[in-house]
N, C-alpha and C. Protein backbone atom coordinates (compact mmCIF):
# COMPACT_ATOMS: atom_id res chain seq x y z
N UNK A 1 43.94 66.71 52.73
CA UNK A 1 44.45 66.48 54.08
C UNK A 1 44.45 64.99 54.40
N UNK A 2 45.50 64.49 54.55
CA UNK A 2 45.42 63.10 55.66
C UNK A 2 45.23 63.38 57.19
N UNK A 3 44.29 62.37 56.96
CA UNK A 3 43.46 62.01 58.41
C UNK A 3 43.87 61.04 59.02
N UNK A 4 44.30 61.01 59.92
CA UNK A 4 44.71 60.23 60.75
C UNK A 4 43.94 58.90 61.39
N UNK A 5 44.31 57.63 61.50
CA UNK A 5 42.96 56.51 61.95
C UNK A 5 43.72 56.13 62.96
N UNK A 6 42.84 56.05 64.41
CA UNK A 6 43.23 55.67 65.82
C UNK A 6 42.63 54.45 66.20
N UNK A 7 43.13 53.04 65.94
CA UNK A 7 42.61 51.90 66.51
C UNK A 7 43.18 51.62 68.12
N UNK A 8 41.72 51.65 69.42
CA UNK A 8 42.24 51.39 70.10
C UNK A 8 42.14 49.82 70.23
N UNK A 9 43.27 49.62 71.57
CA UNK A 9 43.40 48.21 72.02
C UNK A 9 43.22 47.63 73.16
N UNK A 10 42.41 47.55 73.68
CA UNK A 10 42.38 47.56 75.42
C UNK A 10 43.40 46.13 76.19
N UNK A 11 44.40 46.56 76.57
CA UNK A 11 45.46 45.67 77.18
C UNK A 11 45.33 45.29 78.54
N UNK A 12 45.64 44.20 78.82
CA UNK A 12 45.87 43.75 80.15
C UNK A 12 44.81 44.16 81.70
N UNK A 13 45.04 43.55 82.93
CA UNK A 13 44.76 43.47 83.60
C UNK A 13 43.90 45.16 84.23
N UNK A 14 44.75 46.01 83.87
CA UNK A 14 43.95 47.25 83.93
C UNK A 14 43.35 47.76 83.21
N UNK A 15 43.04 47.62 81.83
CA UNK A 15 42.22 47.55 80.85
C UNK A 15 42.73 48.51 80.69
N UNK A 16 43.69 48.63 79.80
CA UNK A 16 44.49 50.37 79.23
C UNK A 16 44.40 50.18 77.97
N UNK A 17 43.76 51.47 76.89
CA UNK A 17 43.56 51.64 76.04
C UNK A 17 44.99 51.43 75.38
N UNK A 18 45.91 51.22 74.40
CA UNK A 18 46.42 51.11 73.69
C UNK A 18 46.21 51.60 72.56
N UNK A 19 46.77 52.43 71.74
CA UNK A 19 46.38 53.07 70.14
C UNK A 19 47.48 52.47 68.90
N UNK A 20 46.80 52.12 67.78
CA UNK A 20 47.79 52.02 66.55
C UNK A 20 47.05 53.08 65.67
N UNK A 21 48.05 53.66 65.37
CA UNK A 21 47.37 55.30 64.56
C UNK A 21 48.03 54.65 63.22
N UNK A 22 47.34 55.09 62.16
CA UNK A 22 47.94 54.50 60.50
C UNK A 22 46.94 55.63 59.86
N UNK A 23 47.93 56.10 57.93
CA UNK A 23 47.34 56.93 57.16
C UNK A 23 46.98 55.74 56.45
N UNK A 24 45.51 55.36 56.60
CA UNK A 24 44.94 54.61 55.62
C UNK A 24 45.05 55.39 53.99
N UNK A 25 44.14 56.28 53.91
CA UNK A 25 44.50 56.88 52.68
C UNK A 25 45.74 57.55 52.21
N UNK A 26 47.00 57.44 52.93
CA UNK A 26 48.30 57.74 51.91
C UNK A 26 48.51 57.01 50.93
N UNK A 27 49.19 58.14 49.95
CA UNK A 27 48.90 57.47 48.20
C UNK A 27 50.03 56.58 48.24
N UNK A 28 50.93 56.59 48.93
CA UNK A 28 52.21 55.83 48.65
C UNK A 28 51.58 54.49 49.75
N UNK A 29 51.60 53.28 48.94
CA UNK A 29 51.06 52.24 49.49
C UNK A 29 51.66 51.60 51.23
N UNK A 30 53.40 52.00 50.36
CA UNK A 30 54.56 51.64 51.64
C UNK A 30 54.15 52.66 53.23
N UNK A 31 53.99 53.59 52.88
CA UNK A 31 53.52 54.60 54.03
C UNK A 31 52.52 54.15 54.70
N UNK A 32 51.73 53.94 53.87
CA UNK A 32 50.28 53.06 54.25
C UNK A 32 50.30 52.06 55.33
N UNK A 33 51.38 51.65 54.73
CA UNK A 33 51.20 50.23 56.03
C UNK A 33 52.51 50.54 57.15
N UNK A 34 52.99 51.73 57.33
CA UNK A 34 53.75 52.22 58.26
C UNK A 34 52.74 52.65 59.69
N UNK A 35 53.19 52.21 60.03
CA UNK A 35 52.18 53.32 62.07
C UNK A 35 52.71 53.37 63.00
N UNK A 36 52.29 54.52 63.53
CA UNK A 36 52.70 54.77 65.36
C UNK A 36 51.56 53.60 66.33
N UNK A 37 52.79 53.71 67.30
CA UNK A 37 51.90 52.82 68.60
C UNK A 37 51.69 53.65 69.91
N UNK A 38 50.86 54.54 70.22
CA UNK A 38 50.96 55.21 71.74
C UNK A 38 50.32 54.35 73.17
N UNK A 39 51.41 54.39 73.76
CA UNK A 39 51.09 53.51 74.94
C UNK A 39 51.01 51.35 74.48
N UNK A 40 51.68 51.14 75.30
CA UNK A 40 52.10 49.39 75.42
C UNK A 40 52.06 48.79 76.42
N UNK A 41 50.87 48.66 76.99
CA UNK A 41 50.64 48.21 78.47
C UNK A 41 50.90 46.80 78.13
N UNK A 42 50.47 46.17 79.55
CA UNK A 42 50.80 44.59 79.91
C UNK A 42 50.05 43.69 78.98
N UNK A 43 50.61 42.71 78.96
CA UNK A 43 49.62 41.74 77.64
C UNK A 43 49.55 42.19 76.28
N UNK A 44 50.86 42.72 75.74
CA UNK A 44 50.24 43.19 74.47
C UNK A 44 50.27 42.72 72.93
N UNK A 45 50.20 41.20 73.63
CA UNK A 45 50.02 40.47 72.48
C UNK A 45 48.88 40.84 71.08
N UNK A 46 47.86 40.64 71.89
CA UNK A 46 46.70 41.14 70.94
C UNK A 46 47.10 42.39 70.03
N UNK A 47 47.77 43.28 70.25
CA UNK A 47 48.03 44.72 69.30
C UNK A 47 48.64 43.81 68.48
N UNK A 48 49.75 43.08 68.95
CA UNK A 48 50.81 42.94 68.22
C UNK A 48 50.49 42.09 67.08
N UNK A 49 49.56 41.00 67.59
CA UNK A 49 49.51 39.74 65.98
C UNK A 49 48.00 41.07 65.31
N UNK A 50 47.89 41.69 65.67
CA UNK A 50 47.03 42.93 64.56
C UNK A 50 47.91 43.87 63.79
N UNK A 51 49.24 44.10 64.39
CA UNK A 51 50.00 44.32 63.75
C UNK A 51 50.95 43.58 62.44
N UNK A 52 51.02 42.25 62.93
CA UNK A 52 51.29 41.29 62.03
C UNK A 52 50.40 40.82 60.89
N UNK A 53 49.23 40.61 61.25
CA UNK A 53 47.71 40.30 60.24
C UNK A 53 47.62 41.08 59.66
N UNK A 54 47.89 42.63 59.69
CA UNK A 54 47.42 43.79 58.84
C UNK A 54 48.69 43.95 58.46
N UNK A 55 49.85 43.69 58.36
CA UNK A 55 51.45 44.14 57.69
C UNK A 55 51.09 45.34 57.98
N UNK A 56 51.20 45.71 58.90
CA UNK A 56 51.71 47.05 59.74
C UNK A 56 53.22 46.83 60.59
N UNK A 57 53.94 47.81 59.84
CA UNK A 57 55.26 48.29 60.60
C UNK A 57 55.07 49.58 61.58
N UNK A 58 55.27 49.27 63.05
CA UNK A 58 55.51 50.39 63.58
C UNK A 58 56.43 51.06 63.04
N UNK A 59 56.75 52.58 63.57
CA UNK A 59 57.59 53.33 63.27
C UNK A 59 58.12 54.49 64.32
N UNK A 60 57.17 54.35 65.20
CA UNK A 60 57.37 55.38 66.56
C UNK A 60 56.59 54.36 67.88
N UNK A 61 57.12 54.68 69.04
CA UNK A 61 56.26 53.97 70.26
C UNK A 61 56.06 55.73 70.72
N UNK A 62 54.78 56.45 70.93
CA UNK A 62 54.54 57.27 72.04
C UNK A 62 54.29 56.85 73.30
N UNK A 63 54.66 57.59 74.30
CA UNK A 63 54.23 57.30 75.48
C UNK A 63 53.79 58.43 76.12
N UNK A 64 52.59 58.07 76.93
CA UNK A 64 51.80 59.43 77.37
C UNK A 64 52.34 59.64 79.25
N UNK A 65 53.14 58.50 79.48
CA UNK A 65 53.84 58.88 80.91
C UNK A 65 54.43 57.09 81.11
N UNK A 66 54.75 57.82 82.51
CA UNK A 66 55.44 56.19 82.48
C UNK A 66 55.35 55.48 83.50
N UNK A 67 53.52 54.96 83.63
CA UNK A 67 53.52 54.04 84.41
C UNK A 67 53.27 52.76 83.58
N UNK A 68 53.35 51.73 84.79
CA UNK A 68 53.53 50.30 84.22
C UNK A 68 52.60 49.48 83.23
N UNK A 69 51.15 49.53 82.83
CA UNK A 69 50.37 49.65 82.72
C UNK A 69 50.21 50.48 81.17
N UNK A 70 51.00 51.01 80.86
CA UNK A 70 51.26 51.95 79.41
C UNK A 70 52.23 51.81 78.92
N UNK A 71 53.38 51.04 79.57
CA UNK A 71 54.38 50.95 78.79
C UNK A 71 54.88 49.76 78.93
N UNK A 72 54.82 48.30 79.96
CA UNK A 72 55.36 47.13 80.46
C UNK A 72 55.88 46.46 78.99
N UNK A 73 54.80 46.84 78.17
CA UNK A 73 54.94 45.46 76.54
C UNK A 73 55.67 46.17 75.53
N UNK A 74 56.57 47.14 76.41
CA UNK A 74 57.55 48.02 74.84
C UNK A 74 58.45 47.12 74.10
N UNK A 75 59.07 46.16 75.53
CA UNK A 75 60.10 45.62 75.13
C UNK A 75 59.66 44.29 73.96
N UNK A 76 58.80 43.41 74.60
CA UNK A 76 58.00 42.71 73.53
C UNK A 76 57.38 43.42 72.30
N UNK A 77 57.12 44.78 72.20
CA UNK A 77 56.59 45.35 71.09
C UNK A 77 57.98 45.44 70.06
N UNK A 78 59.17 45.94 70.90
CA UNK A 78 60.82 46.13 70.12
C UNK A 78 61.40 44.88 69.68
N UNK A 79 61.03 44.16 70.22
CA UNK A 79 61.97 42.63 70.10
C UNK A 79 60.73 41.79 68.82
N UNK A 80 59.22 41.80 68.70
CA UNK A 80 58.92 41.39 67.52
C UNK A 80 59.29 42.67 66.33
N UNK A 81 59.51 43.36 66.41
CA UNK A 81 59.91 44.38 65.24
C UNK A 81 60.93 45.64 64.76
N UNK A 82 61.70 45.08 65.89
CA UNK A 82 63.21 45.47 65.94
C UNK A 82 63.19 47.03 66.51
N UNK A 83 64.05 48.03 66.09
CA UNK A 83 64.36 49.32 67.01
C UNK A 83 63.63 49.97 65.96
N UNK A 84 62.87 51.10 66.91
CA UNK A 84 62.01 52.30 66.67
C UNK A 84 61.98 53.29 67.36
N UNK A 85 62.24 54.25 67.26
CA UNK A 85 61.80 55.74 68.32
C UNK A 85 61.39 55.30 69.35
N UNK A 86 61.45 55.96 70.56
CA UNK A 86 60.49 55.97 72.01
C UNK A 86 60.30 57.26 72.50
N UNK A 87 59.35 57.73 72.29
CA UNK A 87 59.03 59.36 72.67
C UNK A 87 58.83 59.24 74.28
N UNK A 88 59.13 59.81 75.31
CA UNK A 88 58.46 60.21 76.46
C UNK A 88 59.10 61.61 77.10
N UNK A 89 58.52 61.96 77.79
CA UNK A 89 58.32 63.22 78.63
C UNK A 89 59.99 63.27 79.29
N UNK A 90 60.89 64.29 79.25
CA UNK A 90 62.29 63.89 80.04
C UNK A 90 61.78 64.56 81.91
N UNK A 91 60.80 64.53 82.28
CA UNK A 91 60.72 64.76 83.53
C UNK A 91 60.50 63.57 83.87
N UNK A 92 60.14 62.17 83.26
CA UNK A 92 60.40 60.98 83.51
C UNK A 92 61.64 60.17 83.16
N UNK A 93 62.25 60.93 82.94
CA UNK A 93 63.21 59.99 82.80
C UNK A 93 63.96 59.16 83.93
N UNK A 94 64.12 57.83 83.44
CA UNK A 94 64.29 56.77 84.66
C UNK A 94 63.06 56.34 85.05
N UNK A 95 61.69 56.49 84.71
CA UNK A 95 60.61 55.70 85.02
C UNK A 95 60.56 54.34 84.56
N UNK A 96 61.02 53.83 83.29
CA UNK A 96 60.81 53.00 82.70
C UNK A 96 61.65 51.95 83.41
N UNK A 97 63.08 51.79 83.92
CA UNK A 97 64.13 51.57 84.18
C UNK A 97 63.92 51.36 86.05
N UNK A 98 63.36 52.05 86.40
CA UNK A 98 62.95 52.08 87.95
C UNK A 98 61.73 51.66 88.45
N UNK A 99 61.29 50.17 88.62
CA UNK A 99 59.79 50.10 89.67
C UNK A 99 59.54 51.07 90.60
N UNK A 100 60.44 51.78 91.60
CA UNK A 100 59.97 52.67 92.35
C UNK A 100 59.42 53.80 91.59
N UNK A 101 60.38 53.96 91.06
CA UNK A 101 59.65 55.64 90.21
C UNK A 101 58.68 55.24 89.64
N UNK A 102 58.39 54.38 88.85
CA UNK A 102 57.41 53.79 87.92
C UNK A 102 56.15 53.58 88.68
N UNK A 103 56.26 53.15 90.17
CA UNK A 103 55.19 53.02 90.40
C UNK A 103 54.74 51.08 90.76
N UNK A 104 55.56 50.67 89.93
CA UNK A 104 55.05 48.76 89.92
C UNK A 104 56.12 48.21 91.25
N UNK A 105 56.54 48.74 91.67
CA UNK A 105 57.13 48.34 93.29
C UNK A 105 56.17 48.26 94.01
N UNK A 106 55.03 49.32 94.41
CA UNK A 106 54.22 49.60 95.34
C UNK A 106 53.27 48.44 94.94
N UNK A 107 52.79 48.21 94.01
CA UNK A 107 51.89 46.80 93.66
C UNK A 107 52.92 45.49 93.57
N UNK A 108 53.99 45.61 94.36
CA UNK A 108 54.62 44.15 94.34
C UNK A 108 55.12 43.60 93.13
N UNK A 109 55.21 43.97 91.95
CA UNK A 109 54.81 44.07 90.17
C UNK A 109 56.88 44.24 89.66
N UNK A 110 57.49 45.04 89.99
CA UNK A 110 58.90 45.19 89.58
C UNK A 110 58.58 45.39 87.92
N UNK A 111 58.14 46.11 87.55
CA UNK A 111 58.13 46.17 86.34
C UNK A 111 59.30 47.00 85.68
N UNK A 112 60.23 46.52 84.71
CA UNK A 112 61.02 47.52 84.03
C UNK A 112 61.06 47.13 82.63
N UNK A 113 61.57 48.37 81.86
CA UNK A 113 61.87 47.92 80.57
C UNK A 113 62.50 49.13 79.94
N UNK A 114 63.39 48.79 78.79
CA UNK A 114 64.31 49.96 78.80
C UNK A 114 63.79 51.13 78.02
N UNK A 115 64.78 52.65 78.22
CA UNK A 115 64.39 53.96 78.64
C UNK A 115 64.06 54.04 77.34
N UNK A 116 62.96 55.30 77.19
CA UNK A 116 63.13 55.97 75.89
C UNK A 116 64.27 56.26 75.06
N UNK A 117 64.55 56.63 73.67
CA UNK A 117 65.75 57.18 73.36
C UNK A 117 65.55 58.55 72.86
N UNK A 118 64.05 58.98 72.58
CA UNK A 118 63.64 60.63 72.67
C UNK A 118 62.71 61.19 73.52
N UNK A 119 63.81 62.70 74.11
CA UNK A 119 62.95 63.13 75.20
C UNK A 119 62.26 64.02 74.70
N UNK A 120 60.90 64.29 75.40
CA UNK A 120 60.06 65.37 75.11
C UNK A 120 60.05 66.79 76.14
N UNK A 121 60.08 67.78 75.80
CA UNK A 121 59.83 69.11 76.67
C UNK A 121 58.67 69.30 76.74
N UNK A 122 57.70 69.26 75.57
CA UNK A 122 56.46 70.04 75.16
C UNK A 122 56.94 70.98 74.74
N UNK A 123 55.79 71.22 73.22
CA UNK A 123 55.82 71.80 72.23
C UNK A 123 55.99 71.92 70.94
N UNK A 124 57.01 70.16 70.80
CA UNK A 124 57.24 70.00 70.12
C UNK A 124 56.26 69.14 69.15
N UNK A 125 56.48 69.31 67.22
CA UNK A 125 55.44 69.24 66.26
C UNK A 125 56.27 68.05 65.91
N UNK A 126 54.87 66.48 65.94
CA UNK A 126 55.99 65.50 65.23
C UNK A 126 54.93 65.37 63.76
N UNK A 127 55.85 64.21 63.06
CA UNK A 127 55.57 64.60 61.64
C UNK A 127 55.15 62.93 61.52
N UNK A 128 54.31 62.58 60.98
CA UNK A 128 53.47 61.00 60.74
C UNK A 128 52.98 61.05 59.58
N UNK A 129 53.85 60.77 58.47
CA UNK A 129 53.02 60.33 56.96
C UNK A 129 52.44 61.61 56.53
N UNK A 130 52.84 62.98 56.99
CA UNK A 130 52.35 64.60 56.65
C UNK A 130 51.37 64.72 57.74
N UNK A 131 51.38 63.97 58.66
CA UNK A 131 50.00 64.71 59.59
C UNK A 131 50.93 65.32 60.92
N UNK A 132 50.67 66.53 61.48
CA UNK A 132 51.30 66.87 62.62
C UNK A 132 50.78 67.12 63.63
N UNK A 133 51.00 66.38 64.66
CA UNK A 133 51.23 65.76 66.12
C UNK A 133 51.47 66.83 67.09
N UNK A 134 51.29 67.65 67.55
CA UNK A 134 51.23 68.61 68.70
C UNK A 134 51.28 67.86 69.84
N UNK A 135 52.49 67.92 70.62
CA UNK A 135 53.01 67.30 71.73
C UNK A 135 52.81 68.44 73.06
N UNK A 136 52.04 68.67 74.09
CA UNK A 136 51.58 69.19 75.42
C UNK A 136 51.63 68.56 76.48
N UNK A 137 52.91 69.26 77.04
CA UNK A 137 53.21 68.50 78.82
C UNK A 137 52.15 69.08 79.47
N UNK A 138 51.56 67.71 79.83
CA UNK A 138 50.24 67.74 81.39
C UNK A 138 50.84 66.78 82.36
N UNK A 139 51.28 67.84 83.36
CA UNK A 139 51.79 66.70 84.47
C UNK A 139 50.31 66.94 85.30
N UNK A 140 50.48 66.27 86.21
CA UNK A 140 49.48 66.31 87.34
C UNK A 140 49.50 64.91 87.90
N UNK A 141 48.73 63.86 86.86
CA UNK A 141 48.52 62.37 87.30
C UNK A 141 50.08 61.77 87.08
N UNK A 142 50.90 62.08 86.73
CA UNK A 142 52.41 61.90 86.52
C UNK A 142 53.05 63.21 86.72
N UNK A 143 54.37 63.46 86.29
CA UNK A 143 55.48 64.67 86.23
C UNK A 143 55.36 64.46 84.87
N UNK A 144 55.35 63.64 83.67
CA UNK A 144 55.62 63.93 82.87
C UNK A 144 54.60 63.37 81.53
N UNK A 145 53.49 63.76 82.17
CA UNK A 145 52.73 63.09 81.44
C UNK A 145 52.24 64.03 79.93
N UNK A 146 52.07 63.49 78.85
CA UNK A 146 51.80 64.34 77.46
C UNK A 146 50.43 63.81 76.89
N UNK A 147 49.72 64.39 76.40
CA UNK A 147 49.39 64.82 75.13
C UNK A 147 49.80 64.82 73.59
N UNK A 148 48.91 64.25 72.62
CA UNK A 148 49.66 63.81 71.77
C UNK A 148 48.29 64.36 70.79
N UNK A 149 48.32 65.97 70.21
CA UNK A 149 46.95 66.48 69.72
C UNK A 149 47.52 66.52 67.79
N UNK A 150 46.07 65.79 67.43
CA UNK A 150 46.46 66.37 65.72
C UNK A 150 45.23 67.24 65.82
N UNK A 151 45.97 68.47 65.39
CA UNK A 151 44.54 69.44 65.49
C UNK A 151 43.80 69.89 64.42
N UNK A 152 44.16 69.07 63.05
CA UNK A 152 43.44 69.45 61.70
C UNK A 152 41.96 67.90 61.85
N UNK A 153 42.52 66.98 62.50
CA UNK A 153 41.19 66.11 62.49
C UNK A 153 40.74 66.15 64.06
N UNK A 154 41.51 67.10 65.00
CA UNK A 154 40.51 66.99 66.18
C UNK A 154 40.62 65.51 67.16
N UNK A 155 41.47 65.05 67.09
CA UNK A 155 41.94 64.00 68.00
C UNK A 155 43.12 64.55 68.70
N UNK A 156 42.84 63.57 70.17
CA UNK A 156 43.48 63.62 71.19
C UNK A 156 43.88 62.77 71.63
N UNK A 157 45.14 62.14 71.79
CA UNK A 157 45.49 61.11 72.92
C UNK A 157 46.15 61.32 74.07
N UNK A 158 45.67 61.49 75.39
CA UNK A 158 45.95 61.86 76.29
C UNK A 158 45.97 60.98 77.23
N UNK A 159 46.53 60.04 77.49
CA UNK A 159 46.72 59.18 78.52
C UNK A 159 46.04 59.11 79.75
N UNK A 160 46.12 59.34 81.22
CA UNK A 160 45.63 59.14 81.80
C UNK A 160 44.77 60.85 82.76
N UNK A 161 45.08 61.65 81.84
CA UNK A 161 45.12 63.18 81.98
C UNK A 161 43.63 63.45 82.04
N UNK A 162 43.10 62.56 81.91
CA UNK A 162 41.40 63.43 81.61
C UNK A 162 40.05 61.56 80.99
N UNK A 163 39.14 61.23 81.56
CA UNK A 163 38.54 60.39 81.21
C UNK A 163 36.90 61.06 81.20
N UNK A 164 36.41 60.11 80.32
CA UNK A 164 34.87 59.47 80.28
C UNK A 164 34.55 60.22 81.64
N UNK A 165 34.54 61.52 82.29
CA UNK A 165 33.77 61.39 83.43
C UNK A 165 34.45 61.77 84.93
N UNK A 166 35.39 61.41 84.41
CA UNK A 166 36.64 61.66 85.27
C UNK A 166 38.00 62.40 85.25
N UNK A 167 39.07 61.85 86.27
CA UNK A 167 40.38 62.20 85.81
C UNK A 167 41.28 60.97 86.14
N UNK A 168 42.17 61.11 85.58
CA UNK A 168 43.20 60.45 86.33
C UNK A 168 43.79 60.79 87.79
N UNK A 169 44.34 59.25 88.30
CA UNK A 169 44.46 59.70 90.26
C UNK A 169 45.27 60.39 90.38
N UNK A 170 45.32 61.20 91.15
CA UNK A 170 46.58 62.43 91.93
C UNK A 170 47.11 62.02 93.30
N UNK A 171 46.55 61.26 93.74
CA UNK A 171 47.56 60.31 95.31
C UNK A 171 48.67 59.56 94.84
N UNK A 172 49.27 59.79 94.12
CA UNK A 172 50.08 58.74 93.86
C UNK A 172 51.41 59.48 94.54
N UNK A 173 52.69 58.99 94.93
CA UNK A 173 53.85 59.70 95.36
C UNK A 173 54.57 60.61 94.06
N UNK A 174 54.29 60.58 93.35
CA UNK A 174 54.51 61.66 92.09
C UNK A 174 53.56 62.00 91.52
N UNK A 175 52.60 61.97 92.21
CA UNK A 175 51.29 63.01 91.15
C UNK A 175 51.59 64.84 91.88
N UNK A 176 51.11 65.35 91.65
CA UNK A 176 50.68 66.68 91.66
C UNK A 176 49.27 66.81 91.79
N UNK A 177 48.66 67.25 92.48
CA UNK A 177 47.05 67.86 92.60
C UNK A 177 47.36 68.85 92.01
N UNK A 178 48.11 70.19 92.48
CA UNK A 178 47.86 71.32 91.75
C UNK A 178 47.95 72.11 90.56
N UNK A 179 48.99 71.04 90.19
CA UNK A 179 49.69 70.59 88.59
C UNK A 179 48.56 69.96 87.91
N UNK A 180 47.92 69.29 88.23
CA UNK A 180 46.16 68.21 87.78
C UNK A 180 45.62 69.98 87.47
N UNK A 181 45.15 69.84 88.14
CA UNK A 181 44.13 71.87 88.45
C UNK A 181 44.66 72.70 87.18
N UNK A 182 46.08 73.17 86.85
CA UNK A 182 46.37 73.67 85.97
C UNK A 182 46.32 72.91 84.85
N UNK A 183 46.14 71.93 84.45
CA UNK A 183 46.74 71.05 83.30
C UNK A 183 44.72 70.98 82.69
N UNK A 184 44.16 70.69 83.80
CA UNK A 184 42.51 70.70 82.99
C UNK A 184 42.14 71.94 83.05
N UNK A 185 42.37 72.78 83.62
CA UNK A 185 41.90 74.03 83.36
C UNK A 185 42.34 74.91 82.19
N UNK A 186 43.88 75.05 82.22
CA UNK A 186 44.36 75.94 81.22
C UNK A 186 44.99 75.30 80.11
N UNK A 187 45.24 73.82 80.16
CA UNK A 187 45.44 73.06 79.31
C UNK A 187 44.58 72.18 78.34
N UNK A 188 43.57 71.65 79.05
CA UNK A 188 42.69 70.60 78.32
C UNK A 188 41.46 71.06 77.87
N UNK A 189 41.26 72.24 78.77
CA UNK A 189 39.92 72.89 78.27
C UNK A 189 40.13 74.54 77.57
N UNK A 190 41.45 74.45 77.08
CA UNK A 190 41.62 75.08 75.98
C UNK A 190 42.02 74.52 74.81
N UNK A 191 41.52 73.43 75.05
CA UNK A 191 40.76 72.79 73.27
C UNK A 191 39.69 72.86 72.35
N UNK A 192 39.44 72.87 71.55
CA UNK A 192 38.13 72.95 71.33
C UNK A 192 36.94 72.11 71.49
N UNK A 193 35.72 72.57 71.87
CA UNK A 193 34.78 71.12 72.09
C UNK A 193 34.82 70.19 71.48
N UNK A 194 35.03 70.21 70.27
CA UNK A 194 34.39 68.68 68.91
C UNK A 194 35.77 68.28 69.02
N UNK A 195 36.85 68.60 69.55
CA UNK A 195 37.96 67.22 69.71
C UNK A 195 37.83 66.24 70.63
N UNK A 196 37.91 65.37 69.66
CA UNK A 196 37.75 64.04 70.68
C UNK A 196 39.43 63.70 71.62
N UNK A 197 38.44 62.78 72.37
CA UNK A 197 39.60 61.97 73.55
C UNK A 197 39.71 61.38 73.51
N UNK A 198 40.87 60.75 73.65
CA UNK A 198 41.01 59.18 73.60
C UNK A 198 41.73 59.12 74.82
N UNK A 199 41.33 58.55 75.83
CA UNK A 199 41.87 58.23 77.03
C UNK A 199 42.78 56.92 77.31
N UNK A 200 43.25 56.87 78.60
CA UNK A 200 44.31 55.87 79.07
C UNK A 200 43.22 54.74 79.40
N UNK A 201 41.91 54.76 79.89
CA UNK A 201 41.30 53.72 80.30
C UNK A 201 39.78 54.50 79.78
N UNK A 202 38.94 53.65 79.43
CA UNK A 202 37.71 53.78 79.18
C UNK A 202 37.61 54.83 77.86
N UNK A 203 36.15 54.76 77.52
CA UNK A 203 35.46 55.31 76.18
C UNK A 203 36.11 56.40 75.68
N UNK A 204 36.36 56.96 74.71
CA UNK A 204 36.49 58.11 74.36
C UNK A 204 35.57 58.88 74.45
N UNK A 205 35.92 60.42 74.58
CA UNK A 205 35.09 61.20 74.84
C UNK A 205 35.35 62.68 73.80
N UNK A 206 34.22 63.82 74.57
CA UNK A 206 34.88 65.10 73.65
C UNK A 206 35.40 65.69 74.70
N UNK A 207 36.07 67.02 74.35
CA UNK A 207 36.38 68.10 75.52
C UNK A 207 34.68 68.90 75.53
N UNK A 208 34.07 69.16 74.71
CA UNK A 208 32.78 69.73 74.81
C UNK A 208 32.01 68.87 76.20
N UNK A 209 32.21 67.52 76.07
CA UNK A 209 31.20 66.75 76.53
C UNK A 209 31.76 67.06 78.30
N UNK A 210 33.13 66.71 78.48
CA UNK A 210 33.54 67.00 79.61
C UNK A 210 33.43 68.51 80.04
N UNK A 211 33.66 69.07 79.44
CA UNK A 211 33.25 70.69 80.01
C UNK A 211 31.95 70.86 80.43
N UNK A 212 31.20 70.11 80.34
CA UNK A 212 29.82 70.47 80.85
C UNK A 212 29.10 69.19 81.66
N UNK A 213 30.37 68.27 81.69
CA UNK A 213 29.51 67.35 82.81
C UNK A 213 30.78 66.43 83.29
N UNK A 214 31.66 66.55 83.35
CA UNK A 214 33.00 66.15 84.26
C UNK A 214 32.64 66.93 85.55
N UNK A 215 32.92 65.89 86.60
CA UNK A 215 32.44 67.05 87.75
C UNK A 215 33.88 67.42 88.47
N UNK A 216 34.84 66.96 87.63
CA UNK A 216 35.97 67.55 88.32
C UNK A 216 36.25 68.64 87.65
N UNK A 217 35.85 68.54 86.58
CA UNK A 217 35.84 69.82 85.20
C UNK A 217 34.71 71.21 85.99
N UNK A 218 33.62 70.51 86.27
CA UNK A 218 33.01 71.41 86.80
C UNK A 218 32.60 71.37 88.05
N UNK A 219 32.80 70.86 89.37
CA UNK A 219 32.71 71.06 90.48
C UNK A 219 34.47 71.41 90.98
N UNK A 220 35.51 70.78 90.40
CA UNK A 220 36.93 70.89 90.71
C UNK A 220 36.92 70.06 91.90
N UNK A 221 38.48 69.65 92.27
CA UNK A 221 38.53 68.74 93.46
C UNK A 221 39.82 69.63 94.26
């Protein structure tokens, strides 16, 4: 089995995790130095000359929703390494392209940068060097926010859907509270405990660990 390796990157002013996923052990050397990038927040220089120092070629940008903050440095990520996939959720579509929808109007910010060119429904299995990617729409803290599960090594990248302790905010003019409620209940905590998290901001965690001491997990809001 290839195992998948998740380097995070903590970007910019909101401190947003950033991921470069790579099959260190694929036998074919060229594959090797191929990787996905999920999420490209502001400042994302630092990923990028790690991308350059290690001769790593992206090959996919995921995006786990589309606020400013996860995606602002796509275009600088496309322009040092030319055109690649852009996965996001099609209940966002036009986030990227729109500060209002996006969200970076309300902080004064105008942030845009251009749209994905693949939409996601949920459900769909992507394919990375033989490892497969289980794609799960969790709206709540967005409309179109995903999940990005490999479920043979038990990783999770879930954007801003679930933290260290917490959740992601639901006041926002496109969040959902009750959509949040369904998405950790019948979505996130029907994972198994020993998968880890990798969140939009702060530590990674397990779903075990949050099931028994998230107090939104277990008190609910």
């Amino acid at each position: 089995m290839t195992i998948p390796h998740i380097e995070t990157f903590v970007l910019g002013d909101f401190f947003t995790n950033c991921f470069v996923i790579t099959t260190p052990d694929h036998p074919d050397p060229d594959r090797a130095a191929e990787c996905w990038i999920a999420d490209c927040g502001f400042q994302p220089e630092p990923m990028i000359q790690h991308l350059e120092q290690s001769g790593l070629t992206p090959t996919a940008l995921l995006l786990t929703h589309g606020h400013p903050d996860h995606m602002a440095g796509m275009d600088a990520l496309l322009q040092r390494f030319g055109e690649f996939p852009v996965y996001m959720h099609e209940a966002e579509k036009g986030f990227c392209s729109d500060p209002a929808r996006n969200l970076s109007a309300m902080m004064g910010m105008n942030v845009t940068c251009r749209e994905p060119d693949h939409w996601l429904k949920g459900g769909e299995m992507l394919d990375f060097n033989g490892t497969k990617w289980r794609v799960i729409h969790a709206p709540g803290h967005s409309p179109g926010g995903v999940l990005y599960v490999h479920d043979e090594s038990k990783q999770a990248i879930v954007g801003d859907t679930l933290f260290a302790g917490s959740i992601g905010r639901v006041d926002f003019p496109t969040s959902n509270p009750d959509q949040m409620r369904h998405t950790l209940s019948n979505v996130m905590m029907s994972l198994p405990d020993d998968m880890t998290v990798y969140s939009g901001h702060g530590p990674a965690t397990t779903i075990g660990q949050e099931r028994l001491s998230n107090p939104f997990i277990v008190g609910g809001f």
